[in-house]
C-alpha atoms as a PDB file:
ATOM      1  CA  UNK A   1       0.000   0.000   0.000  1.00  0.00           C
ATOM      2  CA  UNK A   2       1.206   3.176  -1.075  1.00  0.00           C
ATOM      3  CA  UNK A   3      -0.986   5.978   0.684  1.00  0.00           C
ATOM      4  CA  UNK A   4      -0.814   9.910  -0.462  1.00  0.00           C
ATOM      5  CA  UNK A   5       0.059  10.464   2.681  1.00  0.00           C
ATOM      6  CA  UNK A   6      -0.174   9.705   6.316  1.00  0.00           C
ATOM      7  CA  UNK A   7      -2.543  11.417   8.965  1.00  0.00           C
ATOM      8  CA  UNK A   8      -0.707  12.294  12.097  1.00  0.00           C
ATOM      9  CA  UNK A   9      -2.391  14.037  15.155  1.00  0.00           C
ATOM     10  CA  UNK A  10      -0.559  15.634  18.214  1.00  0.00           C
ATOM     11  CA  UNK A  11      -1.086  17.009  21.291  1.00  0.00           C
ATOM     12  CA  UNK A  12      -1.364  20.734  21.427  1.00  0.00           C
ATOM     13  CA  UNK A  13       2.043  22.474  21.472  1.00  0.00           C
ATOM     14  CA  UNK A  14       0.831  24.938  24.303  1.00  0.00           C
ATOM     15  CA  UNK A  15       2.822  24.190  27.839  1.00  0.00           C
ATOM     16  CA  UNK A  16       0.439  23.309  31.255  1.00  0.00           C
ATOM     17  CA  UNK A  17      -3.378  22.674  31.861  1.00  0.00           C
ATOM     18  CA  UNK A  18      -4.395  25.294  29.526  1.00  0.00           C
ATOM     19  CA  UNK A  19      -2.327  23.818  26.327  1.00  0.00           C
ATOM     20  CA  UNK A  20      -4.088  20.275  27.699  1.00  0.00           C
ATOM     21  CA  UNK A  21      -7.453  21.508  28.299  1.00  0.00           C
ATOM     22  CA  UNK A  22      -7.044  23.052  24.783  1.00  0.00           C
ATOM     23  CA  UNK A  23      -6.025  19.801  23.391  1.00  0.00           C
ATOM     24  CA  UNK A  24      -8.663  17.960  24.658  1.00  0.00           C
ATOM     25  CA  UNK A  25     -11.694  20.599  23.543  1.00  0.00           C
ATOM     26  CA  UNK A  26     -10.430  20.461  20.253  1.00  0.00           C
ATOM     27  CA  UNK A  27     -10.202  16.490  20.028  1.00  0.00           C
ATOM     28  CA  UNK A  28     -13.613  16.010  21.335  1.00  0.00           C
ATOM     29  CA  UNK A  29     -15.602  18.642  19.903  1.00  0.00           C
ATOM     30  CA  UNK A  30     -18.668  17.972  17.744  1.00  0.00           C
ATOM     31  CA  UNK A  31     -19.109  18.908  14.094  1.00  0.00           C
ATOM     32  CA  UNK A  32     -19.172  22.553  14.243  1.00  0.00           C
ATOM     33  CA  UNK A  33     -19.186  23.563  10.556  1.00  0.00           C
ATOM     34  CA  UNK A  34     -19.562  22.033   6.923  1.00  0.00           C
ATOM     35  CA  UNK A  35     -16.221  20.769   5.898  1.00  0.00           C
ATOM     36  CA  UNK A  36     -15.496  22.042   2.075  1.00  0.00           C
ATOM     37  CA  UNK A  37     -11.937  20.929   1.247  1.00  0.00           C
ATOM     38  CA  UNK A  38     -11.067  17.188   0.375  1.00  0.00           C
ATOM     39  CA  UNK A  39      -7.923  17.349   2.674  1.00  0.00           C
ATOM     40  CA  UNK A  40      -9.521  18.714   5.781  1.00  0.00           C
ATOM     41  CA  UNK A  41     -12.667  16.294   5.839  1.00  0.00           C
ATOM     42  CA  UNK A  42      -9.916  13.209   5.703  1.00  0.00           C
ATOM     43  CA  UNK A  43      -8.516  14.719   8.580  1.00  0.00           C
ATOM     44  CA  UNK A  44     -12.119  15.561  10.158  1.00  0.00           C
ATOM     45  CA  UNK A  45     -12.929  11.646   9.423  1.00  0.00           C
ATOM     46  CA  UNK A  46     -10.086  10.492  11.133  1.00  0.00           C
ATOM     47  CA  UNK A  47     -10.715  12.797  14.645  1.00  0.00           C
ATOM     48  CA  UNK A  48     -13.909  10.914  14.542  1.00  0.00           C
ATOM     49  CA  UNK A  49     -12.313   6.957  14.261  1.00  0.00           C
ATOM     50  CA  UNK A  50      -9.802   8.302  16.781  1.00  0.00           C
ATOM     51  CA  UNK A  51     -12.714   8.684  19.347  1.00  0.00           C
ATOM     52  CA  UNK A  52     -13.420   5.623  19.375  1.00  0.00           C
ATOM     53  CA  UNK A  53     -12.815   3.100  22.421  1.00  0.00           C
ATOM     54  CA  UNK A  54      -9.627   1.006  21.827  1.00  0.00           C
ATOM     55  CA  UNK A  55      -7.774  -1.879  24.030  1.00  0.00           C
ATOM     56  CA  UNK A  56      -6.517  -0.630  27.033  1.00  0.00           C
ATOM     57  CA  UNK A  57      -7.023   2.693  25.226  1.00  0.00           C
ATOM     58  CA  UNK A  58      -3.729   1.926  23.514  1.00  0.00           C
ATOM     59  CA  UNK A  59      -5.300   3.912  20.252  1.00  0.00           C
ATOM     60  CA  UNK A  60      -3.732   0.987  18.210  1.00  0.00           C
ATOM     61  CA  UNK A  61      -4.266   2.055  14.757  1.00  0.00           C
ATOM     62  CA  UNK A  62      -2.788   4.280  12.097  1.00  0.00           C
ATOM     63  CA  UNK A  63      -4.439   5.913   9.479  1.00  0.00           C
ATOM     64  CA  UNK A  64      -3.424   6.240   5.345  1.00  0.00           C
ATOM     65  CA  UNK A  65      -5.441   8.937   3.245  1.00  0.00           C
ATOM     66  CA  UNK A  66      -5.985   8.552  -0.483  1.00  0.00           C
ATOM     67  CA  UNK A  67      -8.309  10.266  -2.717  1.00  0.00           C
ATOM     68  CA  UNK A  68     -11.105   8.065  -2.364  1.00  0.00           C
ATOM     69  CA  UNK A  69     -10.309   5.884   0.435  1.00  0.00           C
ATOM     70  CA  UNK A  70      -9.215   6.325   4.302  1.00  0.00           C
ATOM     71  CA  UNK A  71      -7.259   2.589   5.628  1.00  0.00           C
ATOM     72  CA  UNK A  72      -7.116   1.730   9.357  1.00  0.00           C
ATOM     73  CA  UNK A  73      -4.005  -0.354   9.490  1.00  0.00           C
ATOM     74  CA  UNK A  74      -3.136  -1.886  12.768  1.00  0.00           C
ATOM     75  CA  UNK A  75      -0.237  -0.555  15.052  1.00  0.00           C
ATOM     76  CA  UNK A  76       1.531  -3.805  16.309  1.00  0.00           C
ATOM     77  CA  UNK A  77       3.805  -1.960  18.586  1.00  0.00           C
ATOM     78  CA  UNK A  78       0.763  -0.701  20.518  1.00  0.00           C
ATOM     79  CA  UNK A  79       0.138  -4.237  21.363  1.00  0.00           C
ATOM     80  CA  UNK A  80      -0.996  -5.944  24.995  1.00  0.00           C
ATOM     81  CA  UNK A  81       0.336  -9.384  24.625  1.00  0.00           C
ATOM     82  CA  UNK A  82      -0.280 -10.146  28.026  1.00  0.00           C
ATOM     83  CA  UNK A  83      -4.240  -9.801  27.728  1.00  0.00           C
ATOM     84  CA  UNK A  84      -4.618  -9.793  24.206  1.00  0.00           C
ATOM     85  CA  UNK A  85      -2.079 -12.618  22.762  1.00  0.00           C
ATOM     86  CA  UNK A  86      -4.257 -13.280  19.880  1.00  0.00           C
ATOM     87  CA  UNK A  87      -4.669  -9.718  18.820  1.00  0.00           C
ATOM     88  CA  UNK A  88      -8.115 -10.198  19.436  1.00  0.00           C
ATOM     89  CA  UNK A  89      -8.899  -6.999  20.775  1.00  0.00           C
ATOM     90  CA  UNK A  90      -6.774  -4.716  19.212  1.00  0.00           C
ATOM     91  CA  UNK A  91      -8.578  -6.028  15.603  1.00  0.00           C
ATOM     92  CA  UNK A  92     -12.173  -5.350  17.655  1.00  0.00           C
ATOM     93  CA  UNK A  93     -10.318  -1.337  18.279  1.00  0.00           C
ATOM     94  CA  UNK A  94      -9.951  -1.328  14.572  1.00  0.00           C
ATOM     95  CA  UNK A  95     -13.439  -2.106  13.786  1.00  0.00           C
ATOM     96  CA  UNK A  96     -14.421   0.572  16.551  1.00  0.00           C
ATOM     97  CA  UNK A  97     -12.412   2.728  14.862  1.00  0.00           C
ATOM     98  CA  UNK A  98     -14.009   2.189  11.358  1.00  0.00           C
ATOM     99  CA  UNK A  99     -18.382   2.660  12.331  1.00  0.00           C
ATOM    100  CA  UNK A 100     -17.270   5.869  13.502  1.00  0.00           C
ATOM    101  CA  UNK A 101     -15.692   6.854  10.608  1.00  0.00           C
ATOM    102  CA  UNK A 102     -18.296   5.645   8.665  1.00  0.00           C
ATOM    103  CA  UNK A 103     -20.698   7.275  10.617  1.00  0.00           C
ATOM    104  CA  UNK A 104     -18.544  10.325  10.206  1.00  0.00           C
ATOM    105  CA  UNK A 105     -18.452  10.350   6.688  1.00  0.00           C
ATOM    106  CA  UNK A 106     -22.646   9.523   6.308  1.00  0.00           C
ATOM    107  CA  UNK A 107     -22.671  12.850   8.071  1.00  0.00           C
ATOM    108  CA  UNK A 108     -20.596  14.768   5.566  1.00  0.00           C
ATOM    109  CA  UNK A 109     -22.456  13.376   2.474  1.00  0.00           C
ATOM    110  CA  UNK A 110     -19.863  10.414   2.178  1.00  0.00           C
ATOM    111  CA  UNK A 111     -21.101   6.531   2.102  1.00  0.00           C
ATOM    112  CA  UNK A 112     -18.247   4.325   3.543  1.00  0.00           C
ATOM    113  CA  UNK A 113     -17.718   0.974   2.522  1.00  0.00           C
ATOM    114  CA  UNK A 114     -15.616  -0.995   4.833  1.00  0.00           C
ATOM    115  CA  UNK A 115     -12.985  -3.982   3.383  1.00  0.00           C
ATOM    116  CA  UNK A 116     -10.814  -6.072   5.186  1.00  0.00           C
ATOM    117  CA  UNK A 117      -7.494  -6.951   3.481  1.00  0.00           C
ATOM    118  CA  UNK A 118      -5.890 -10.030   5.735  1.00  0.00           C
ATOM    119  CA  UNK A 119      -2.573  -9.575   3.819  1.00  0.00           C
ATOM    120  CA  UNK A 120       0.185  -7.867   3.306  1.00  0.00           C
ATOM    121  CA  UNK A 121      -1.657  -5.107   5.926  1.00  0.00           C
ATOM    122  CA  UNK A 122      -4.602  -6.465   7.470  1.00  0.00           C
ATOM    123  CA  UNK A 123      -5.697  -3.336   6.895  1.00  0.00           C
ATOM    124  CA  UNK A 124      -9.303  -2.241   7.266  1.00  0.00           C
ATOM    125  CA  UNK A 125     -10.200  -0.148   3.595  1.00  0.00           C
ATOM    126  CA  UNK A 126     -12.824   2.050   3.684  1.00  0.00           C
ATOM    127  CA  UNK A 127     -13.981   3.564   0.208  1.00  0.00           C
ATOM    128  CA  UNK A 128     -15.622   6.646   0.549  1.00  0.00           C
ATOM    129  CA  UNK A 129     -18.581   7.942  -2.127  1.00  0.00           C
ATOM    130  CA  UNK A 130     -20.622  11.096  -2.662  1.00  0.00           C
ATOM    131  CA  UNK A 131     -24.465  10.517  -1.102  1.00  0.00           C
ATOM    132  CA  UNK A 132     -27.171  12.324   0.806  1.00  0.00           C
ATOM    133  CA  UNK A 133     -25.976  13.477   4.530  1.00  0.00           C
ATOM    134  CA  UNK A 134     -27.575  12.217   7.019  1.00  0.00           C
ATOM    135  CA  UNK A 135     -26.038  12.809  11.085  1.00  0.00           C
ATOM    136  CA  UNK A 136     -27.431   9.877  12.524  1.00  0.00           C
ATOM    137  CA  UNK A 137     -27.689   8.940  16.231  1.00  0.00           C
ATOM    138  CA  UNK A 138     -24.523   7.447  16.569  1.00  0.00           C
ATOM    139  CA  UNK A 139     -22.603   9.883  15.094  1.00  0.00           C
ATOM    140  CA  UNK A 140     -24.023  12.791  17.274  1.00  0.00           C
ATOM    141  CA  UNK A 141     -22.995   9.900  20.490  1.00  0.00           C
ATOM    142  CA  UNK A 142     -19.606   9.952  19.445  1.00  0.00           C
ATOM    143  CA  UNK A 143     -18.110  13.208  20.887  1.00  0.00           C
ATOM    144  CA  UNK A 144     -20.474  12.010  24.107  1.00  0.00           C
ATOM    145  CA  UNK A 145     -18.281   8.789  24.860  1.00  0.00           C
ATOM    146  CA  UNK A 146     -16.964   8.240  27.988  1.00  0.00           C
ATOM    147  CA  UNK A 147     -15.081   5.720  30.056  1.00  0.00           C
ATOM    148  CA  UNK A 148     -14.407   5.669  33.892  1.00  0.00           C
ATOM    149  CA  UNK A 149     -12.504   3.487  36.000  1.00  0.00           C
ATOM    150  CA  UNK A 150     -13.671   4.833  38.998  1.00  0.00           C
ATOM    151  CA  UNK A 151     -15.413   2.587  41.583  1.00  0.00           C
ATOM    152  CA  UNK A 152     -18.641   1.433  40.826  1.00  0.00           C
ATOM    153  CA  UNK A 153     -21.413   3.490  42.864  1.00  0.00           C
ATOM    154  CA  UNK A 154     -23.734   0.204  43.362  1.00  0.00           C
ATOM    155  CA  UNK A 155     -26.825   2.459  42.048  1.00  0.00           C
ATOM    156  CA  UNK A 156     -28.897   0.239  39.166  1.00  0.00           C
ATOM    157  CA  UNK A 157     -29.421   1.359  35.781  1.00  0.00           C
ATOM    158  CA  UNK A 158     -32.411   2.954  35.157  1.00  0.00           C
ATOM    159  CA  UNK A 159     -35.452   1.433  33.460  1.00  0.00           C
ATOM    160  CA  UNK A 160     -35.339   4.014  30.900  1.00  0.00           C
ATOM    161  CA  UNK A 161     -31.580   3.310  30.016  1.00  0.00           C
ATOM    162  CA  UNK A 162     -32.177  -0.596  29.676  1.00  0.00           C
ATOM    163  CA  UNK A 163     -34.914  -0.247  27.166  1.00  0.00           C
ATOM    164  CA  UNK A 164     -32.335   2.007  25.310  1.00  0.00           C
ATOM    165  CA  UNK A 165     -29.660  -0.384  25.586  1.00  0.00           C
ATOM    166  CA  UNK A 166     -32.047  -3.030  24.604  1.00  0.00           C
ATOM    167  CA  UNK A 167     -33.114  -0.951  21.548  1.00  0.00           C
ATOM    168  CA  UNK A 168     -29.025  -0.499  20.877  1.00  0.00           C
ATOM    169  CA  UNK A 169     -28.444  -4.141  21.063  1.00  0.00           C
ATOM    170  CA  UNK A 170     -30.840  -5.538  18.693  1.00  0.00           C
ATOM    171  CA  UNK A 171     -30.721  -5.650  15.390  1.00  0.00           C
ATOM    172  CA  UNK A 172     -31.075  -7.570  11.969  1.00  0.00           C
ATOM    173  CA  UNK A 173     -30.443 -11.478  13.802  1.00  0.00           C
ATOM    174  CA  UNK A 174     -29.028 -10.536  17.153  1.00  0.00           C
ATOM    175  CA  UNK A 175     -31.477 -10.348  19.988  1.00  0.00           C
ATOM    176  CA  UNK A 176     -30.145  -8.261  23.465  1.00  0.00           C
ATOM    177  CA  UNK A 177     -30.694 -10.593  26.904  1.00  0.00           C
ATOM    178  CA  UNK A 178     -30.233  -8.076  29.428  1.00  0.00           C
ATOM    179  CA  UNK A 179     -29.943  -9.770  32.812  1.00  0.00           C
ATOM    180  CA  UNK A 180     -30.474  -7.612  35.437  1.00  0.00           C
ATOM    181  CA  UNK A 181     -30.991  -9.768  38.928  1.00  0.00           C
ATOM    182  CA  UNK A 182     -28.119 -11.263  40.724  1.00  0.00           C
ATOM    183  CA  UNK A 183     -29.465 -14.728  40.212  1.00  0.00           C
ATOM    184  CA  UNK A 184     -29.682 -14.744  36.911  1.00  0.00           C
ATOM    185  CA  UNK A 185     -25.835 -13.484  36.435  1.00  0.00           C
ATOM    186  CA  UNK A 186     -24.190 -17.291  38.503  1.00  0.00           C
ATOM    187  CA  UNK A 187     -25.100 -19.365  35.601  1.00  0.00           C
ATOM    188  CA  UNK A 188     -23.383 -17.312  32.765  1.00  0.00           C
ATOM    189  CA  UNK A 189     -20.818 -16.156  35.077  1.00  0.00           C
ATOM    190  CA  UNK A 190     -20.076 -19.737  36.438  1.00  0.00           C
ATOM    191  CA  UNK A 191     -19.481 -20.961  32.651  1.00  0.00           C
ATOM    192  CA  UNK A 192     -17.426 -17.945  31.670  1.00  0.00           C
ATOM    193  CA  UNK A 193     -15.176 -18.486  34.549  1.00  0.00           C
ATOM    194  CA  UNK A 194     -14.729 -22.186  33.963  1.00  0.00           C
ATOM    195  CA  UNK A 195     -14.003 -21.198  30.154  1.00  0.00           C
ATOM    196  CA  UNK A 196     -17.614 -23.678  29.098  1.00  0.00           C
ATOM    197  CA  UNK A 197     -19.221 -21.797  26.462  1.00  0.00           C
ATOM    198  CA  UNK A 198     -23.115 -21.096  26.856  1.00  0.00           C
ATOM    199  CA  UNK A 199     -25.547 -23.182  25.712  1.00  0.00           C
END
């Protein structure tokens, strides 16, 4: 593969909390205004993948812009052998990494089509094409993201936010189980930790 060119993003420049805070508003901020230039929407589509959750947060991809095409190839030396030996996981980042690009794109009048090319790069392709816009759900979620490790505060999910995890989980052949009472969790949890898939 022979890309144009290479996307690269770095941390703001700017020295203490203010260069960081800076940083970090510009990363995660929503789509403010129509993108005209071929160049700059690349680079707008890529912000987006990069917002994506990833492995250990190891951000383990890198990114090759051609005319009509963005490629998410994997980043080996962001690797976590130790928890991911298989590589599992850091190919699930990739494909993270790719709906919100595509969902990107969708909103700036560009249908992606993802590919998956196992060799030389195993890198994922997305082709991009003119079409309507249309800022879906998802993409509006994706500046919204978060992750905490903090300790868990014991309070149960609402009844409102099941239904729309429910509604998020099913789809064309895949029906959401949500189990929500302690008894129903030993079963599952009893095979999982005794590595005997569910029957």
């Amino acid at each position: 593969m022979r890309p144009d060119r290479l996307a690269v993003h770095g941390c703001s420049s700017g020295a203490g909390d203010a260069g960081y805070d800076q940083a970090v508003e510009r990363t995660w901020r929503g789509a403010e205004r129509a993108v005209s230039d071929r160049s700059s929407l690349q680079c707008e589509l890529v912000r987006y993948a990069t917002l994506a959750p990833s492995s250990h947060n190891t951000q383990c991809w890198k990114f090759a812009l051609q005319e009509r095409r963005i490629s998410i190839v994997p980043d080996f030396s962001r690797r976590c052998p130790a928890v991911d030996p298989d590589d599992h996981h850091l190919f699930v980042s990739l494909g993270c990494a790719a709906e919100n690009l595509i969902q990107g794109a969708m909103a700036h009048a560009l249908m992606g089509e993802a590919t998956f090319e196992v060799a030389p790069t195993e890198a994922v392709h997305i082709a991009l094409a003119l079409t309507k816009a249309l800022a879906s759900r998802l993409f509006a979620a994706i500046p919204q993201r978060q992750c905490t490790r903090s300790e868990f505060d014991g309070l149960p999910v609402s009844n409102e936010d099941l239904k729309l995890l429910e509604q998020a989980g099913t789809g064309d052949g895949i029906t959401l189980l949500l189990l929500t009472e302690r008894a129903a969790w030993r079963r599952p949890l009893n095979m999982l930790c005794k590595g005997t898939p569910p029957r």
